[in-house]
PDB file of N, CA and C in Angstrom:
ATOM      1  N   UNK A   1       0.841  -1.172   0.000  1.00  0.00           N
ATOM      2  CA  UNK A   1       0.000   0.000   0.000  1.00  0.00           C
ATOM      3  C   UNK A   1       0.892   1.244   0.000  1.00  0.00           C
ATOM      4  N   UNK A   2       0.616   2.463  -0.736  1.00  0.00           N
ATOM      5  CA  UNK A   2       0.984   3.537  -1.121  1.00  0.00           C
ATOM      6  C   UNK A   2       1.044   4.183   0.373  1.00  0.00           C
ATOM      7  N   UNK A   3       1.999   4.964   0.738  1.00  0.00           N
ATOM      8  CA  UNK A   3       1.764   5.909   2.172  1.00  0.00           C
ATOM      9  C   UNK A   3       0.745   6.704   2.084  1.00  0.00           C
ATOM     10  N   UNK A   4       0.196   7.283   0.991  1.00  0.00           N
ATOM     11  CA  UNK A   4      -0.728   8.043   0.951  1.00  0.00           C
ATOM     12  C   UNK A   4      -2.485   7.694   0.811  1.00  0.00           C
ATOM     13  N   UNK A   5      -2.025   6.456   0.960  1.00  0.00           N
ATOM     14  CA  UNK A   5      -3.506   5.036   1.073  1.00  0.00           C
ATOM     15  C   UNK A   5      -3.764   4.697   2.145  1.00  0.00           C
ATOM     16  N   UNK A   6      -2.416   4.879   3.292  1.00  0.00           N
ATOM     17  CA  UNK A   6      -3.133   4.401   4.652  1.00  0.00           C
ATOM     18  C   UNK A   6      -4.042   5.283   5.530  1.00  0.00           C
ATOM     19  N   UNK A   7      -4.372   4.478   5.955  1.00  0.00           N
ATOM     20  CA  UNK A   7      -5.833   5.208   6.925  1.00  0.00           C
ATOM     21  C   UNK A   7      -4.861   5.490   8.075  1.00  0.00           C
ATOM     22  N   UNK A   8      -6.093   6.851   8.545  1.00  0.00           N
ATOM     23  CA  UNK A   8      -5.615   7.428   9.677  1.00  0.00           C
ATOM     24  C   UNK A   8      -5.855   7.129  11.202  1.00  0.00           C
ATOM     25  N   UNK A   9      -5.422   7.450  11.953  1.00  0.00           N
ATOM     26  CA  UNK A   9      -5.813   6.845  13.273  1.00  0.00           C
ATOM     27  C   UNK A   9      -7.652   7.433  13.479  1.00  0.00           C
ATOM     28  N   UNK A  10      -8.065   8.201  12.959  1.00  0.00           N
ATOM     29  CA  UNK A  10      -9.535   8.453  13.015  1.00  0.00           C
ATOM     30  C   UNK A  10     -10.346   8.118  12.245  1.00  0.00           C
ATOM     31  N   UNK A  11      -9.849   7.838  10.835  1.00  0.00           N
ATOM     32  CA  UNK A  11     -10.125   6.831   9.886  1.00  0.00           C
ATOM     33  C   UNK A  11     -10.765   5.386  10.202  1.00  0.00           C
ATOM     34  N   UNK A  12      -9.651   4.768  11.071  1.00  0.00           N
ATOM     35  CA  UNK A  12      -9.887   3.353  11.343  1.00  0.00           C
ATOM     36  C   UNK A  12     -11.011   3.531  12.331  1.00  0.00           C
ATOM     37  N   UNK A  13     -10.800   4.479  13.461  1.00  0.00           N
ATOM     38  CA  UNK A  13     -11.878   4.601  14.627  1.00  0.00           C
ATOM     39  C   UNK A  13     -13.248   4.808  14.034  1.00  0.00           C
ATOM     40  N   UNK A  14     -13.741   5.452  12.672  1.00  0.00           N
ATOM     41  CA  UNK A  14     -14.277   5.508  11.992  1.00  0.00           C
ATOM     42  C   UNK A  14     -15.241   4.451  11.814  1.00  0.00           C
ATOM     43  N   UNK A  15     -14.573   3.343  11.423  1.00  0.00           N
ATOM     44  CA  UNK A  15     -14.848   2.237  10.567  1.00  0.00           C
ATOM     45  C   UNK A  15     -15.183   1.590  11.487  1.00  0.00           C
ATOM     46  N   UNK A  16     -14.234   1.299  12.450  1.00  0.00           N
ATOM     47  CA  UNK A  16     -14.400   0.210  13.481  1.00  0.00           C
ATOM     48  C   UNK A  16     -15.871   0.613  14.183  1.00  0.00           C
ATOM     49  N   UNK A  17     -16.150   1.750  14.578  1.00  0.00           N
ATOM     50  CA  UNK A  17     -17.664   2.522  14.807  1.00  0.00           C
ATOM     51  C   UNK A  17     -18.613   1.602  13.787  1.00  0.00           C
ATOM     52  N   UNK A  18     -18.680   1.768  12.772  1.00  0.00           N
ATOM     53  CA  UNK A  18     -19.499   1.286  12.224  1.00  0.00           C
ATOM     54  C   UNK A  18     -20.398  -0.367  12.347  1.00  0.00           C
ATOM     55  N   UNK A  19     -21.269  -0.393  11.828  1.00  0.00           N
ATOM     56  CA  UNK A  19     -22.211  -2.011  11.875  1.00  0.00           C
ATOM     57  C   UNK A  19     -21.449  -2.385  11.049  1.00  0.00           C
ATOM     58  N   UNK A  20     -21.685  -3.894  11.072  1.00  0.00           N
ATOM     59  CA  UNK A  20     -20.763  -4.882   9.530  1.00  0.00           C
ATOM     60  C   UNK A  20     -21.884  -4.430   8.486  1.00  0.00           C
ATOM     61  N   UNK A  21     -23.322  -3.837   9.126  1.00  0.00           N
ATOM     62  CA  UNK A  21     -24.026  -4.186   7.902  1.00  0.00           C
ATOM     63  C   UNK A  21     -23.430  -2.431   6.879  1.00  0.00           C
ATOM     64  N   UNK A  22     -23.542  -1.074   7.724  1.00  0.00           N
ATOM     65  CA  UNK A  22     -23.194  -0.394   7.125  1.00  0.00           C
ATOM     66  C   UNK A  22     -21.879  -0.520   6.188  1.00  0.00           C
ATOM     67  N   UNK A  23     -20.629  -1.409   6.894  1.00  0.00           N
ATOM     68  CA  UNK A  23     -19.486  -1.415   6.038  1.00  0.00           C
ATOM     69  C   UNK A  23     -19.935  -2.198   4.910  1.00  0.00           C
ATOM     70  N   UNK A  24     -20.662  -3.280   5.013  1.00  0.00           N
ATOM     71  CA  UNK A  24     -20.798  -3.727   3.802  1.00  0.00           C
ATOM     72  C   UNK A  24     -21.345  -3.023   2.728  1.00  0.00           C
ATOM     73  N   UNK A  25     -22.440  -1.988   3.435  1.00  0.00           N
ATOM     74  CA  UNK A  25     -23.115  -1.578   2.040  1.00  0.00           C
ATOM     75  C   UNK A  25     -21.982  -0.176   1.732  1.00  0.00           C
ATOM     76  N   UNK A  26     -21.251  -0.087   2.548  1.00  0.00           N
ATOM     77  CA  UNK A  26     -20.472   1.047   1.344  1.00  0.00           C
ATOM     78  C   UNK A  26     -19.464   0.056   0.872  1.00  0.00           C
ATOM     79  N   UNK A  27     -19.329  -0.999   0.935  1.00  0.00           N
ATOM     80  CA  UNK A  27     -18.709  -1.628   0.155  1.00  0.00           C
ATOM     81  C   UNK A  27     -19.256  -2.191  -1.094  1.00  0.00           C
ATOM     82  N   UNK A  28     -20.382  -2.327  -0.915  1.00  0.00           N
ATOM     83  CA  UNK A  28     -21.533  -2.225  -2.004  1.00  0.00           C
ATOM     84  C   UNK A  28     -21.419  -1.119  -3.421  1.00  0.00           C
ATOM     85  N   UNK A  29     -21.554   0.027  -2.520  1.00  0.00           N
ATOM     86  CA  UNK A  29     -21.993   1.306  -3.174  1.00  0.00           C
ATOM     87  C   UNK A  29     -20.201   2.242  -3.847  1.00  0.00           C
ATOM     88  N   UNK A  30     -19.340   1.459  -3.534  1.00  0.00           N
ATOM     89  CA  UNK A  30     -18.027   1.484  -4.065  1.00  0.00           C
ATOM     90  C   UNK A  30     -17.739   0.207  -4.939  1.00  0.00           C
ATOM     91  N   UNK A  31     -18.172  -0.509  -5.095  1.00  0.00           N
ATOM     92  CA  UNK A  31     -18.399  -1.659  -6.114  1.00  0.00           C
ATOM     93  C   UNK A  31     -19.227  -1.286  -7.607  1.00  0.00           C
ATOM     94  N   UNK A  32     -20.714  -0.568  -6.893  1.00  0.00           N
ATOM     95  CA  UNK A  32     -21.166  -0.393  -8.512  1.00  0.00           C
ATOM     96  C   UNK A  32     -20.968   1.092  -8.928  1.00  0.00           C
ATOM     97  N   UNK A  33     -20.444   1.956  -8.340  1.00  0.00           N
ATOM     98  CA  UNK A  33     -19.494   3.197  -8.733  1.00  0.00           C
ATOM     99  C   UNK A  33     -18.411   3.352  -9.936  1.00  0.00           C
ATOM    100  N   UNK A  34     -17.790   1.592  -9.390  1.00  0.00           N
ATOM    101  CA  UNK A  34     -16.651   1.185  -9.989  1.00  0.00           C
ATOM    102  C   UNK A  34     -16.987   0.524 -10.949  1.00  0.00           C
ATOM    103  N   UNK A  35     -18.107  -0.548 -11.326  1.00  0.00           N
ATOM    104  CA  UNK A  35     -19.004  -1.380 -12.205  1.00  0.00           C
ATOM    105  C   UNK A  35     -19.640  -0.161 -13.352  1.00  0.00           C
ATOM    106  N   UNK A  36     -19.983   1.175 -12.983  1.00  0.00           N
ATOM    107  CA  UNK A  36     -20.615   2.221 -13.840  1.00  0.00           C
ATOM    108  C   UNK A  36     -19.558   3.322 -14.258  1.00  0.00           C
ATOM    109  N   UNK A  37     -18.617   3.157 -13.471  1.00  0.00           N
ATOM    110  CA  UNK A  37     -17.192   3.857 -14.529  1.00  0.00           C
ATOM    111  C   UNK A  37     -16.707   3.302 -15.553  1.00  0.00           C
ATOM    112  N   UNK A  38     -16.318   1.709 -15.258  1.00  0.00           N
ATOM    113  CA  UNK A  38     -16.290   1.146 -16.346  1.00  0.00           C
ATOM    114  C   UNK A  38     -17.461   0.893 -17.390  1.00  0.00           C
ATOM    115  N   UNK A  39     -18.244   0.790 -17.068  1.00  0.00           N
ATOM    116  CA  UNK A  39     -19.292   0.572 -18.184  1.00  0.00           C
ATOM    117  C   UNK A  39     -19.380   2.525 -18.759  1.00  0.00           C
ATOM    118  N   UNK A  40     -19.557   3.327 -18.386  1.00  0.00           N
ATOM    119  CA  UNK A  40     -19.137   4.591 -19.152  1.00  0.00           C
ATOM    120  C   UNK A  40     -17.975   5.075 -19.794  1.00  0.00           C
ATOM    121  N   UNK A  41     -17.025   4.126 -19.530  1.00  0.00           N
ATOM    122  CA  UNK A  41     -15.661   4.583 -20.352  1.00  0.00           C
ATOM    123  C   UNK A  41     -15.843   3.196 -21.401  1.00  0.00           C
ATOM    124  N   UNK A  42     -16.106   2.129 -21.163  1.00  0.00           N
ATOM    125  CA  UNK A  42     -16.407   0.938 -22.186  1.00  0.00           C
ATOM    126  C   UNK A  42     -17.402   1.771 -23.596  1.00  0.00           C
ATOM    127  N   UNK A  43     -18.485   2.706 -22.799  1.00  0.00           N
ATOM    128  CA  UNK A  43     -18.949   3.325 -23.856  1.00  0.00           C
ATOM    129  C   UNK A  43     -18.675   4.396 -24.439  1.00  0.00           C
ATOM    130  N   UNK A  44     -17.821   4.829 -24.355  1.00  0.00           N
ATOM    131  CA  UNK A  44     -16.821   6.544 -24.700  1.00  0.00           C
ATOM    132  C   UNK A  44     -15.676   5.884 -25.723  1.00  0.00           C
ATOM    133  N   UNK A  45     -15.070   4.547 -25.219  1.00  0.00           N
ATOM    134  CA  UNK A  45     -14.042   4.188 -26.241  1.00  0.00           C
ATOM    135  C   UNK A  45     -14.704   2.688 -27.433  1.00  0.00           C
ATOM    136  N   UNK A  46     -16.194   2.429 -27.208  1.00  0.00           N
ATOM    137  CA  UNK A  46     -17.020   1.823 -28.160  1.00  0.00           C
ATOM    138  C   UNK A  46     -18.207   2.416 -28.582  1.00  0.00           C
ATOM    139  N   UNK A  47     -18.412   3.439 -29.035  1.00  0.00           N
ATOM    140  CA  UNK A  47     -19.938   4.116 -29.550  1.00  0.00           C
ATOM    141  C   UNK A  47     -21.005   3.145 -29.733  1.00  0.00           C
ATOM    142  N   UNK A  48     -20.383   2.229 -30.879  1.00  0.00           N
ATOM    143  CA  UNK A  48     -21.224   1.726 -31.370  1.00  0.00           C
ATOM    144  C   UNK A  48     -21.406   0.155 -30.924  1.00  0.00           C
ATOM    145  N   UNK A  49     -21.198   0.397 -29.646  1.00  0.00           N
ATOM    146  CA  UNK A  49     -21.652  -1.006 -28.659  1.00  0.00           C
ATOM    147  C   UNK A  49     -23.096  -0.823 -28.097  1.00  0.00           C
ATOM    148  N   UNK A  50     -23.641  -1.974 -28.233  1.00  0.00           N
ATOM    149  CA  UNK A  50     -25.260  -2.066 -27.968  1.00  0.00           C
ATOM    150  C   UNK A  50     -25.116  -1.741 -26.460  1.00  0.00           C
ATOM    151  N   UNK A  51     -26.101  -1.675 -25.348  1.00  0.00           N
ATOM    152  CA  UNK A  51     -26.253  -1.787 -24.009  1.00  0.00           C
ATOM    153  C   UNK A  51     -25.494  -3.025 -23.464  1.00  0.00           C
ATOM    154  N   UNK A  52     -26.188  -4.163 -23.845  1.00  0.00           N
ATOM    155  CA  UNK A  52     -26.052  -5.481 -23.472  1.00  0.00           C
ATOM    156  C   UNK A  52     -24.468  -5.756 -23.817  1.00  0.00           C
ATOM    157  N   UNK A  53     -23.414  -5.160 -24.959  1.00  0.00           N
ATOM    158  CA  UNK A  53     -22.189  -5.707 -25.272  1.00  0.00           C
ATOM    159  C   UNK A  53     -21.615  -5.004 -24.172  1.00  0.00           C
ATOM    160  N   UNK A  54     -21.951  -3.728 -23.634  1.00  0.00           N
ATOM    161  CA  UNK A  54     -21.048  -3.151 -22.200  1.00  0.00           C
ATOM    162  C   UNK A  54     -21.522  -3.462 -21.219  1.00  0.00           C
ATOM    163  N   UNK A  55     -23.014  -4.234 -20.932  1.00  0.00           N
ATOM    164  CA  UNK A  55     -23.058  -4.830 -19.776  1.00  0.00           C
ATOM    165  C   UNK A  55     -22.477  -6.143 -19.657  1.00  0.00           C
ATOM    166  N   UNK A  56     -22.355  -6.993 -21.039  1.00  0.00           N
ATOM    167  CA  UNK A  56     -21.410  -8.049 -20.799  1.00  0.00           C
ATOM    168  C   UNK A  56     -19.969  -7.883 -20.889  1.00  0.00           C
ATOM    169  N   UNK A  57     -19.108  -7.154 -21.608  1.00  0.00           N
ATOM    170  CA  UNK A  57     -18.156  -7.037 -21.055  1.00  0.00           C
ATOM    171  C   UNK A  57     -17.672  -5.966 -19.781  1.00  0.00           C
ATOM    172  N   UNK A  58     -18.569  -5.488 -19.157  1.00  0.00           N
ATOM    173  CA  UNK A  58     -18.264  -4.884 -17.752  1.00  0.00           C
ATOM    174  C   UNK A  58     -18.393  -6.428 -16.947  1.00  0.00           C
ATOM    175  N   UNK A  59     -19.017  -6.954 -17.111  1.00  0.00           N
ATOM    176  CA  UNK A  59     -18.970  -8.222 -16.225  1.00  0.00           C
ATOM    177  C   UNK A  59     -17.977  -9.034 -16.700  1.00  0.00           C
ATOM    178  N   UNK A  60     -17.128  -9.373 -17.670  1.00  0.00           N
ATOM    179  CA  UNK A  60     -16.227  -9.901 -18.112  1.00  0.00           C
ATOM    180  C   UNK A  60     -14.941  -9.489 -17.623  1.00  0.00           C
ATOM    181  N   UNK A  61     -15.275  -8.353 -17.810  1.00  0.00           N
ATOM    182  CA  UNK A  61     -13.695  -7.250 -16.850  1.00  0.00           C
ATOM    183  C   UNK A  61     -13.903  -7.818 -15.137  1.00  0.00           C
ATOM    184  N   UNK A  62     -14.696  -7.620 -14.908  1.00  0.00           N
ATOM    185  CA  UNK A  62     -14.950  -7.417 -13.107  1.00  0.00           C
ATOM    186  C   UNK A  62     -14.763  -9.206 -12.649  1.00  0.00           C
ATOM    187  N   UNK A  63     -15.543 -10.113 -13.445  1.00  0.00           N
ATOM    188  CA  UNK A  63     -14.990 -11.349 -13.430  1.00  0.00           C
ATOM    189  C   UNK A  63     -13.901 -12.072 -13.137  1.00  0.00           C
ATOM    190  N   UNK A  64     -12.665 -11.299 -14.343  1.00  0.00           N
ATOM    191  CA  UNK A  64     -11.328 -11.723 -14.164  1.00  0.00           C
ATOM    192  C   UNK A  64     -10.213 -10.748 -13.514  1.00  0.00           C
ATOM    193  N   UNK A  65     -11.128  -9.672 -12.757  1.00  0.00           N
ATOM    194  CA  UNK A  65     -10.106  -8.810 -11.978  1.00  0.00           C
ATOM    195  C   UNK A  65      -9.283  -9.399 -11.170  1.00  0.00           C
ATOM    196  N   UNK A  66      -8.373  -8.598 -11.048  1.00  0.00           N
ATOM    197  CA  UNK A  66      -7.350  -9.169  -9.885  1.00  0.00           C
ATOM    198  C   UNK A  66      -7.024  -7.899  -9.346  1.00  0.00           C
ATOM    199  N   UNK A  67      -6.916  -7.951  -7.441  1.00  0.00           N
ATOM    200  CA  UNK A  67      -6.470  -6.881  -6.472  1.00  0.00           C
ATOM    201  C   UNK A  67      -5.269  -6.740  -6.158  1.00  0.00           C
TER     202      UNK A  67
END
């Protein structure tokens, strides 16, 4: 991790505050953020891709991601 990626000591106190259920759903809501960037840049560098060819390859990308 980048030094400028780690969390702060109020950061973590933050989090740790939180329910599992709230962390999950912003883990949720940072998932399809990331699922609708790519599918808007899939359609900026393919015009002439139907709906369905950037909803299947947004799921094709997110499939074989690696962290």
């Amino acid at each position: 991790m980048l030094p400028d990626e780690q969390l702060s000591p109020e950061q973590i106190e933050v989090f740790r505050r939180m329910t599992p259920a709230r962390r999950l759903a912003l883990a949720e809501g940072l998932y399809w953020t990331a699922w609708n960037l790519k599918a808007a840049w899939l359609r900026s560098r393919n015009p002439a891709w139907r709906e369905d060819e950037v909803r299947r390859e947004v799921s094709r990308l997110f499939l074989n991601a690696r962290s």
